[in-house]
Protein backbone atom coordinates (compact mmCIF):
# COMPACT_ATOMS: atom_id res chain seq x y z
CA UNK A 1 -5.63 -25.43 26.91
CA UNK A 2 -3.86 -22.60 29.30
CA UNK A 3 -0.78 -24.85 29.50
CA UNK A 4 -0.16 -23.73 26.05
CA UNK A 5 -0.20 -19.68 26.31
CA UNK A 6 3.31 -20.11 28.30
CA UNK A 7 4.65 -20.87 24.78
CA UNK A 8 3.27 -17.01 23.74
CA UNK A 9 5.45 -15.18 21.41
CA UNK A 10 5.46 -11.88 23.24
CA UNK A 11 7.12 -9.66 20.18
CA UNK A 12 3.74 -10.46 18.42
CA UNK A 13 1.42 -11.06 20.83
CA UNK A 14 2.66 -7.64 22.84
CA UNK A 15 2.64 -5.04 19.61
CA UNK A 16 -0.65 -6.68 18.84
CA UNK A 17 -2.22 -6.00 22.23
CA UNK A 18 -0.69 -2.12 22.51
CA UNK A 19 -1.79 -1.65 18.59
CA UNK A 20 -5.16 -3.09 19.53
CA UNK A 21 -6.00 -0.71 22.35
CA UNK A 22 -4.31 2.03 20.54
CA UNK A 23 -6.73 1.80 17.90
CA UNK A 24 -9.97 2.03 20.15
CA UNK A 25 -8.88 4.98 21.52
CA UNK A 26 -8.08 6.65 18.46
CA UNK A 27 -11.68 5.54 16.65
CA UNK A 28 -13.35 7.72 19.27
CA UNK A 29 -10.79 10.19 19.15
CA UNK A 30 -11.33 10.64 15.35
CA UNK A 31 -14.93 10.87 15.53
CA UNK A 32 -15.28 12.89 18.88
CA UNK A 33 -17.86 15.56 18.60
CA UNK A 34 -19.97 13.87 16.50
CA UNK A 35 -23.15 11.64 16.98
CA UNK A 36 -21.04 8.49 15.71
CA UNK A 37 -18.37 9.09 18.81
CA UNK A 38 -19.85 6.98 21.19
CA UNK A 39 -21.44 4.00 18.74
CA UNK A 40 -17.94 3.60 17.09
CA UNK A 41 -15.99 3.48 20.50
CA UNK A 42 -18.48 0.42 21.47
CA UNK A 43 -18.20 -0.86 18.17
CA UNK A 44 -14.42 -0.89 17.68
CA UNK A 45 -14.32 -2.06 21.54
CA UNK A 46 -17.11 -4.87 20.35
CA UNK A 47 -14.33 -5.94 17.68
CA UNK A 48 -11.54 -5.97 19.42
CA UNK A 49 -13.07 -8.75 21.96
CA UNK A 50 -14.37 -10.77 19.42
CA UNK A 51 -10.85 -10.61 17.15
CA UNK A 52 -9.17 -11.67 20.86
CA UNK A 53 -11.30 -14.46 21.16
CA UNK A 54 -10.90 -15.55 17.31
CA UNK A 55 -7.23 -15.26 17.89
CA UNK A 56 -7.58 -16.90 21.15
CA UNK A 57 -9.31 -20.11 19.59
CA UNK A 58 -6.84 -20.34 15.96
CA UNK A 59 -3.66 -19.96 18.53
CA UNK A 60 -4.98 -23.55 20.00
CA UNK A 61 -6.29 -24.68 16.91
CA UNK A 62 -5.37 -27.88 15.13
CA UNK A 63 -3.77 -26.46 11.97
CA UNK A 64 -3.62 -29.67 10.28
CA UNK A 65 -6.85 -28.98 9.89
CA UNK A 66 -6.45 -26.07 8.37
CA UNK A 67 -4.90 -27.89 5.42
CA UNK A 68 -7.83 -30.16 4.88
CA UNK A 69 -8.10 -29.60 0.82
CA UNK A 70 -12.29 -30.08 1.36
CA UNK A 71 -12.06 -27.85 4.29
CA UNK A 72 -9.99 -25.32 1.84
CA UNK A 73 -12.61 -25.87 -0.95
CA UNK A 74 -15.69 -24.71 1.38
CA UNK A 75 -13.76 -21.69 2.82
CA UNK A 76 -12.92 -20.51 -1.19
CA UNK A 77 -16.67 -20.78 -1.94
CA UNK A 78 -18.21 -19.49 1.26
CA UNK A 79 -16.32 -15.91 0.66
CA UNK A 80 -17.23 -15.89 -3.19
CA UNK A 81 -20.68 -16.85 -2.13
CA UNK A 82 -20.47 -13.09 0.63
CA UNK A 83 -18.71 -11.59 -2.54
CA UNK A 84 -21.35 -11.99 -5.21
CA UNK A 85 -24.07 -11.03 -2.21
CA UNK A 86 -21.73 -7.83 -1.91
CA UNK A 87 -21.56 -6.89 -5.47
CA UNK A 88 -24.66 -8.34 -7.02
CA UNK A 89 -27.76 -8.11 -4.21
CA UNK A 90 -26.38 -4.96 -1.63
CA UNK A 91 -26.30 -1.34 -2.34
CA UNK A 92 -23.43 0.65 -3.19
CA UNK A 93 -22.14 2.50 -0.82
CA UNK A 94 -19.63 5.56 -1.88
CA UNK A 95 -19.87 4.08 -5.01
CA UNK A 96 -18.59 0.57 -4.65
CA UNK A 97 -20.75 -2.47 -3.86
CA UNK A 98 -18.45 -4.31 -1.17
CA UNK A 99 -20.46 -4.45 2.22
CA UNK A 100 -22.37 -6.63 3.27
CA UNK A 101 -25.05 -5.17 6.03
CA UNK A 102 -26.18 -7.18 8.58
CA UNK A 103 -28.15 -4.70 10.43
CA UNK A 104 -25.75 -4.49 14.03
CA UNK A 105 -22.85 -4.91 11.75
CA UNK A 106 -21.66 -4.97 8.18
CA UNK A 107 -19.40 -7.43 6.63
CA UNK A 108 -16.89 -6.41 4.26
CA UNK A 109 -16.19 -10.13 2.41
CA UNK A 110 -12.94 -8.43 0.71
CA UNK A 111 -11.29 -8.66 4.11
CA UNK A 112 -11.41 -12.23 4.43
CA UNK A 113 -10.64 -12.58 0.96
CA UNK A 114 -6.99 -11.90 1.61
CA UNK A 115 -6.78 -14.19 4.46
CA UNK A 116 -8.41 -17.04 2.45
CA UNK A 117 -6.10 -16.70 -0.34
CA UNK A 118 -3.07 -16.73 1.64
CA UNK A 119 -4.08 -20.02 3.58
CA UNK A 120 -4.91 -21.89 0.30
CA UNK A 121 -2.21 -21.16 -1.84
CA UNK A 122 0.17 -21.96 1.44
CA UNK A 123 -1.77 -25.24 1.23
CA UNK A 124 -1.43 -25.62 -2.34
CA UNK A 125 2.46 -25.21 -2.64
CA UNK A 126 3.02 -27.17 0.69
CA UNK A 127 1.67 -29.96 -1.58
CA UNK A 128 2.44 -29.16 -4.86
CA UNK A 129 6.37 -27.60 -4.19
CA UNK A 130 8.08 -25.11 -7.36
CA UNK A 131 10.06 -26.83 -9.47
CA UNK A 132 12.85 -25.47 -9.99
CA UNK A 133 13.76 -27.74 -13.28
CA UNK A 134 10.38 -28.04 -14.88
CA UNK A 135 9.13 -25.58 -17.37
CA UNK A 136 6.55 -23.03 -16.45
CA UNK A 137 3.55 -24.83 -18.46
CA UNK A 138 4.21 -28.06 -16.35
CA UNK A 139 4.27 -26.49 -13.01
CA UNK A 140 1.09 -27.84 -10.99
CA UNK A 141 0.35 -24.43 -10.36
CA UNK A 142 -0.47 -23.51 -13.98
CA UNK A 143 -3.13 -26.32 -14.41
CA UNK A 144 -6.42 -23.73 -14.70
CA UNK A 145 -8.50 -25.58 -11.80
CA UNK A 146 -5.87 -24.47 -9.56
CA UNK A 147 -6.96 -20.92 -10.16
CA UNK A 148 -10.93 -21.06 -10.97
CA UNK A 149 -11.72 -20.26 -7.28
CA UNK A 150 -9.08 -17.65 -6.58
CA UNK A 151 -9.62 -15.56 -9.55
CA UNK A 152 -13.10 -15.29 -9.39
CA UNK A 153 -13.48 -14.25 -5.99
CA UNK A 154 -10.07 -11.60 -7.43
CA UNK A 155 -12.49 -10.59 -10.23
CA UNK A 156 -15.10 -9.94 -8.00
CA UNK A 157 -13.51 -7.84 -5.65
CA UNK A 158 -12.15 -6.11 -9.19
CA UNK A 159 -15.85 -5.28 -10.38
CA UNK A 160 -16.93 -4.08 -6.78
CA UNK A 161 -15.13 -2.17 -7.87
CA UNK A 162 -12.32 -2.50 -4.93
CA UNK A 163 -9.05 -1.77 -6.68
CA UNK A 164 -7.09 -1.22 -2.75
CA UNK A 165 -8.04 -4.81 -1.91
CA UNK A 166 -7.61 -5.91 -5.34
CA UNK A 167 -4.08 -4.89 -5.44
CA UNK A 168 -3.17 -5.87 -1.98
CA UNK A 169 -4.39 -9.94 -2.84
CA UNK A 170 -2.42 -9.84 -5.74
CA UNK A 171 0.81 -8.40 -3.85
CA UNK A 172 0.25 -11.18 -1.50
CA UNK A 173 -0.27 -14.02 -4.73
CA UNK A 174 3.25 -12.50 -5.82
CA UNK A 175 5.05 -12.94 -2.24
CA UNK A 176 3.68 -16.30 -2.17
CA UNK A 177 5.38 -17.43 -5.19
CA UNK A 178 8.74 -15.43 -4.85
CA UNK A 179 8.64 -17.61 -1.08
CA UNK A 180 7.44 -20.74 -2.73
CA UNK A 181 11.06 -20.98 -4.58
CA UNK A 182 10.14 -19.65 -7.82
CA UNK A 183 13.15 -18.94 -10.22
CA UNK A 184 15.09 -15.93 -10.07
CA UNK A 185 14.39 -15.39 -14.16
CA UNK A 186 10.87 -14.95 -12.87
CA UNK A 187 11.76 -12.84 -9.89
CA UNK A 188 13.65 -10.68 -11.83
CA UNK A 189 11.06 -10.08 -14.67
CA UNK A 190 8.27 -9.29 -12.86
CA UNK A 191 10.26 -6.89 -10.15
CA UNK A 192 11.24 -5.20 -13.12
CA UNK A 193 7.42 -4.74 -14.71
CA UNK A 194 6.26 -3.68 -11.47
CA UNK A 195 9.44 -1.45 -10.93
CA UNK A 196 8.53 0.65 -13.96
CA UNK A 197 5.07 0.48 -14.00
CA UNK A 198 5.20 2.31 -10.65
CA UNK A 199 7.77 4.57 -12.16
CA UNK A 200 5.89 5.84 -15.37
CA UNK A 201 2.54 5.47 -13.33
CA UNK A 202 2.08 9.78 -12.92
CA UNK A 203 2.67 10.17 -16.37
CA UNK A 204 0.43 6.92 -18.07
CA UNK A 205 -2.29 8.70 -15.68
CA UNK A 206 -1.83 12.14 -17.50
CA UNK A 207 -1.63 10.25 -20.87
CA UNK A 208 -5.26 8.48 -20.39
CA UNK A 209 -6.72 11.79 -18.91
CA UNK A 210 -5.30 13.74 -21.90
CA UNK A 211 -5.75 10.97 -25.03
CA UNK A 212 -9.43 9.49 -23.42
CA UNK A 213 -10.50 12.96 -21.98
CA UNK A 214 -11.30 11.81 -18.81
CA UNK A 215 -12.71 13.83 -15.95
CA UNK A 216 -12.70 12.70 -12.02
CA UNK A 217 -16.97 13.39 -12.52
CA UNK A 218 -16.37 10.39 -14.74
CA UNK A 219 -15.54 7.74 -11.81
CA UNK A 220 -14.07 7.81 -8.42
CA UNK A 221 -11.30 5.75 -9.42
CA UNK A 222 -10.36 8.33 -12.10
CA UNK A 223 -10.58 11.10 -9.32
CA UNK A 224 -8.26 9.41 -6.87
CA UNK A 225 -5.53 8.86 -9.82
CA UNK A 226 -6.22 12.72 -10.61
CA UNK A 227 -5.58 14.11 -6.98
CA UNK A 228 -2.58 12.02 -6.56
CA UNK A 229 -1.18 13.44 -10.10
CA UNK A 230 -1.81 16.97 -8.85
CA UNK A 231 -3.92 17.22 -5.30
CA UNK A 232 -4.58 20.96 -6.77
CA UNK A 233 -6.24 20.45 -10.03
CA UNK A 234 -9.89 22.13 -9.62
CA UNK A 235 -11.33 19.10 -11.43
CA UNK A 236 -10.62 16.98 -8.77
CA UNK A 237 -11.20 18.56 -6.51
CA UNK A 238 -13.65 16.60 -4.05
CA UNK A 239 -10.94 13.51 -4.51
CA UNK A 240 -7.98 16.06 -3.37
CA UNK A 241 -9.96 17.29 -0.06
CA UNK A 242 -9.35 13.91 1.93
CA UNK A 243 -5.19 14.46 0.82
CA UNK A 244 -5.15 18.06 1.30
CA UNK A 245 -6.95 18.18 4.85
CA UNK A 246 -4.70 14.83 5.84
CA UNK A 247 -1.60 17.19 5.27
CA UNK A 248 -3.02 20.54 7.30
CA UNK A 249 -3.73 17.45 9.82
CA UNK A 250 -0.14 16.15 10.21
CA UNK A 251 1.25 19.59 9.56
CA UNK A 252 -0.56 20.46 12.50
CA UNK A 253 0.41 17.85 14.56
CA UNK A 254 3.87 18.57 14.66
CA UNK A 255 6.44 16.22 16.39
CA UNK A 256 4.10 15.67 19.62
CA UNK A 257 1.21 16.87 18.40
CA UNK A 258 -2.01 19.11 20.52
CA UNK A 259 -3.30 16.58 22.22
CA UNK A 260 -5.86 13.99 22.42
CA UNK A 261 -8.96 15.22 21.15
CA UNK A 262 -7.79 18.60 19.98
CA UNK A 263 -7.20 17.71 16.45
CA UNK A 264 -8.59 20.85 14.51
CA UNK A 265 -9.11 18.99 10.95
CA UNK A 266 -11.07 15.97 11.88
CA UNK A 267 -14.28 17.39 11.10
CA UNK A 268 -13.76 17.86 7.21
CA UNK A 269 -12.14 14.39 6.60
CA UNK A 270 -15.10 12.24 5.79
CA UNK A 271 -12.92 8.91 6.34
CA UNK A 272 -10.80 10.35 9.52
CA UNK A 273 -11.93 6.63 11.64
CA UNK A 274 -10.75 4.53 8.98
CA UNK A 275 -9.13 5.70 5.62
CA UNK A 276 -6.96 8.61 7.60
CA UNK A 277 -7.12 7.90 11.00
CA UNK A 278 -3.25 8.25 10.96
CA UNK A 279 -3.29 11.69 10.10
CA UNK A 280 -5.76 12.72 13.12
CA UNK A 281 -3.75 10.55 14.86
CA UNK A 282 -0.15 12.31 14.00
CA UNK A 283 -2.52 15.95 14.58
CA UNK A 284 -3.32 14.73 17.85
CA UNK A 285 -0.48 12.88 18.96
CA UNK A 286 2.27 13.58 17.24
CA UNK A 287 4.85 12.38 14.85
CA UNK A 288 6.25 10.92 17.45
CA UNK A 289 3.61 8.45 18.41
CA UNK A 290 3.34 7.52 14.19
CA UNK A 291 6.80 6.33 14.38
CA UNK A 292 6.11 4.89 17.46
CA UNK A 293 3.38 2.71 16.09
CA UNK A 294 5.34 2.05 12.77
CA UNK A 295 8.03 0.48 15.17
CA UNK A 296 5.52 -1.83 16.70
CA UNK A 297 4.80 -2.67 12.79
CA UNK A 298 8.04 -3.55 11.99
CA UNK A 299 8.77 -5.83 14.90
CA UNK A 300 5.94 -7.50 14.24
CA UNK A 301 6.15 -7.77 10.53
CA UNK A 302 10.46 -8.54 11.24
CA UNK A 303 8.96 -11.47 13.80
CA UNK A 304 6.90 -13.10 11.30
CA UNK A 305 9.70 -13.12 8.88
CA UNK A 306 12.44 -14.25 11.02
CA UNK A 307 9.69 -17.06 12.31
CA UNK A 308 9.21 -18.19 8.54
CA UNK A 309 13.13 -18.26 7.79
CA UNK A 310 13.04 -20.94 10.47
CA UNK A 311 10.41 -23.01 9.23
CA UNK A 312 11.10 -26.57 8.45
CA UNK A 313 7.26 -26.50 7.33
CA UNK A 314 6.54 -24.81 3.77
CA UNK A 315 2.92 -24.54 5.07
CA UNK A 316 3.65 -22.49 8.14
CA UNK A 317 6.51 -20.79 6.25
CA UNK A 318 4.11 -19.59 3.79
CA UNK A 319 1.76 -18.59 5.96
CA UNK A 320 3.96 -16.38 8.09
CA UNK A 321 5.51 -14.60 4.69
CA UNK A 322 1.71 -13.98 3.72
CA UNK A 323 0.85 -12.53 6.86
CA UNK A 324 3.80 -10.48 7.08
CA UNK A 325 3.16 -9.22 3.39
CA UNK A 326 -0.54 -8.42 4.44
CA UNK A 327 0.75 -6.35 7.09
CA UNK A 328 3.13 -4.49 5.02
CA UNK A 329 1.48 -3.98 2.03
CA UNK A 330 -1.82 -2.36 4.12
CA UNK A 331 0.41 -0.21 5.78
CA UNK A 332 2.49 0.54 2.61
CA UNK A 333 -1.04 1.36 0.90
CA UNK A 334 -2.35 3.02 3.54
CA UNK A 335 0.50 5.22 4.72
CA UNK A 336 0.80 6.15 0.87
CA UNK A 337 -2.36 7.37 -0.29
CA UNK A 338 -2.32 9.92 3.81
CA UNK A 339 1.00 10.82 2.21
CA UNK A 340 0.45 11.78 -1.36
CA UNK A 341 3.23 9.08 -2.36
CA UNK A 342 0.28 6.56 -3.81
CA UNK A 343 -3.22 6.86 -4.92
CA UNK A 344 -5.90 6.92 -2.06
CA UNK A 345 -7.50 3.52 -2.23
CA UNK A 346 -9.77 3.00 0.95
CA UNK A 347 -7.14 0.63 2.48
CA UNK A 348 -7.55 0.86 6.12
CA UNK A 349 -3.82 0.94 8.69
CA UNK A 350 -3.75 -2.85 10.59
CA UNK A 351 -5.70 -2.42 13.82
CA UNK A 352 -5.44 1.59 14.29
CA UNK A 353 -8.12 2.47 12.11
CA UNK A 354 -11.80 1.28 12.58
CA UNK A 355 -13.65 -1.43 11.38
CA UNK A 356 -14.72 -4.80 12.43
CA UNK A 357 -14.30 -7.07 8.98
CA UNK A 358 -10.53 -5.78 8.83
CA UNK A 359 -9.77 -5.71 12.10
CA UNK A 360 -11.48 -9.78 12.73
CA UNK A 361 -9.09 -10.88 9.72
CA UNK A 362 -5.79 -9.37 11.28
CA UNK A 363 -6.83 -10.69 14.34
CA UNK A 364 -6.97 -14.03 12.83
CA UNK A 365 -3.87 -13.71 10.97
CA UNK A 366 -2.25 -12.97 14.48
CA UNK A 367 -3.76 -16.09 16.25
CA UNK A 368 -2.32 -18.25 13.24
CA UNK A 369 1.37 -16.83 13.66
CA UNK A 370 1.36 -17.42 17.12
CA UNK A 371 -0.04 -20.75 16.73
CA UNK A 372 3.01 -21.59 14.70
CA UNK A 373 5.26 -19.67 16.66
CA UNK A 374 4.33 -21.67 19.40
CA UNK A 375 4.57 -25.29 17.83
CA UNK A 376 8.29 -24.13 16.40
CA UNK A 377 9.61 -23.74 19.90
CA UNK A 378 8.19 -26.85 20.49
CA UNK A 379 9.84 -28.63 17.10
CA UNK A 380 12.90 -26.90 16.27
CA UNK A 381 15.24 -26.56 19.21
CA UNK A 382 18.23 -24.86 16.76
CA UNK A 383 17.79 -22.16 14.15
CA UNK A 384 18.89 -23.44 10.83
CA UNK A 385 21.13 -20.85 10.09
CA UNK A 386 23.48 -21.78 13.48
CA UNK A 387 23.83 -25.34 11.64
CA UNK A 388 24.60 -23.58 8.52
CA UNK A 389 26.80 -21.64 10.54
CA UNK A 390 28.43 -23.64 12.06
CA UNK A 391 29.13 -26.17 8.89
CA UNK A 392 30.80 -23.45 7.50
CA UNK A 393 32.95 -23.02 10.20
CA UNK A 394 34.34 -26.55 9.82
């Protein structure tokens, strides 16, 4: 079993392990002070083992098994089954019904959501390919059985109502397909949707609030869209704390920020341990240490991607561009809504900020790349573009 950890890919496997410790520092850090200091240091440090050990086991895991279509089936159904639980039998909690509470711990079935979806549709196209020269209706992916069990666990992360996670599976349904070989036409089309919809999205918000006379006391979701129109609007003004104290917080900071501990701000940002941990972290640590840690991002979001260019497998091709897109779109999504630049959603930074459901399904998602990391150097012996390459040449 060992033999097989001298294959390691150390440019994920290394930003992994720094991020990982990083983020149980910082989970005390953030809540130092208070009662919850020491119980989420053991908690985050009680996650972090067990995502090591997940990713331990999925690095040496079969992953032909993984593409077992009854195996795929019962994974679909056992997260819709924690998702109806979540929305249907548990309390709300800051107004959303998406956790799951065990008692020790509490499960957040959205998480694994993401992770589920990107495995089965990499399943799904590995053995159902695009076509480039069928029509759209034909496609095997259009058939409606191919979507029952994805969309309704979407739907019910939609009603939780959890509109970060919501978005973030659908991102990753959309870099599926664009990697599955889906025509440009279609590229091109829905780039452009999304390319204006983000572009007009300040002013459709200030067209509902003024035609349906909305309020943020009407919904939470309606006072996130209002602070990120304008942070200072006095209606709002419970939704525009979190944004408001997250830029005294990385104002503060500075370039290397007052140290460990010292951050001045953390006590009036309810969410400082998960939703804005990287704004107590740029107080405390700088601006410096943010880039830093966006660095270790990119390299291993740039691995993953470089990894799936190689590919000879669509599988492990598509499960490397799914993982990569996880990474980037929480990080987008999350580095957004600290920033002012998107709506706060609740979407927690990759392995920084605390909790365990989030932090178990990255870890996963980590084991898997490395897995297939580690069976490319054993398969392909010559990147495809030197063959390319070197055709060209002659």
């Amino acid at each position: 079993m060992f033999k097989k950890l001298r294959k390691l890919d150390y440019w994920i496997a290394v930003p992994f392990a720094i991020l990982s410790m990083l983020g149980i520092v910082m989970v005390f850090s953030a809540t130092q002070g208070t009662t919850a200091a020491l119980s989420n240091f053991i908690k985050q440090a009680i996650f972090v083992v067990i995502g090591l050990i997940g990713a331990f086991f999925l690095y040496h895991f079969n992953l032909r098994k993984l593409q077992n279509a009854k195996w795929m089936r019962n994974m679909q159904l056992g997260v819709i089954a924690a998702l109806i639980i979540a929305r249907f039998v548990m309390p709300p909690v800051n107004g959303a019904h998406g956790w799951i509470n065990l008692g020790l711990i509490t499960l957040q079935p959205a998480e694994f959501l993401k992770l589920a979806m990107i495995l089965y549709f990499a399943n799904f196209f590995a053995r159902q390919p695009w076509q480039n020269h069928v029509p759209l209706k034909l496609q095997p992916v259009s058939q409606l059985n191919v979507w029952g069990l994805p969309l309704a666990g979407l739907v019910l992360v939609i009603l939780m109502p959890d509109n970060g996670n919501g978005l973030i599976i659908i991102l990753i349904l959309m870099a599926l397909f664009l990697a599955s070989g889906v025509s440009r036409r279609v590229i091109a089309v829905v780039a452009a949707l999304m390319g204006l919809g983000f572009g007009f999205l300040q002013t459709l918000i200030r067209f509902a609030n003024h035609f349906f006379n909305l309020t943020s006391s009407d919904h939470y979701a309606i006072a996130r869209l209002t602070s990120f129109v304008n942070p200072w609007d006095p209606n709002s003004v419970d939704a525009s704390r979190q944004l408001l104290y997250g830029y005294y917080a990385i104002a503060h900071g500075g370039i290397f920020g007052v140290g460990l501990g010292n951050s001045l701000i953390k006590p009036y940002l309810p969410e400082s341990n998960t939703d804005f941990i990287m704004a107590i972290m740029t107080e405390e640590l700088g601006a410096i240490t943010t880039a830093s840690v966006l660095v270790l991002m990119l390299i291993l979001i740039g691995r993953m991607i470089i990894l799936g260019i190689r590919q000879k497998s669509q599988y492990a091709r598509l499960v490397l561009f799914g993982v990569a897109t996880l990474l980037f779109v929480q990080v987008l999504i999350n580095l957004g809504g600290v920033v002012g630049i998107l709506p706060i959603t609740g979407v927690v930074f990759p392995f920084i900020s605390g909790g365990g459901s989030s932090y178990i399904v990255f870890s996963a998602a980590i084991g898997l790349t490395l897995n297939i990391a580690a069976t490319q150097k054993k398969l392909v012996a010559i990147h495809p573009a030197d063959i390319i390459a070197r055709k060209d040449l002659k």
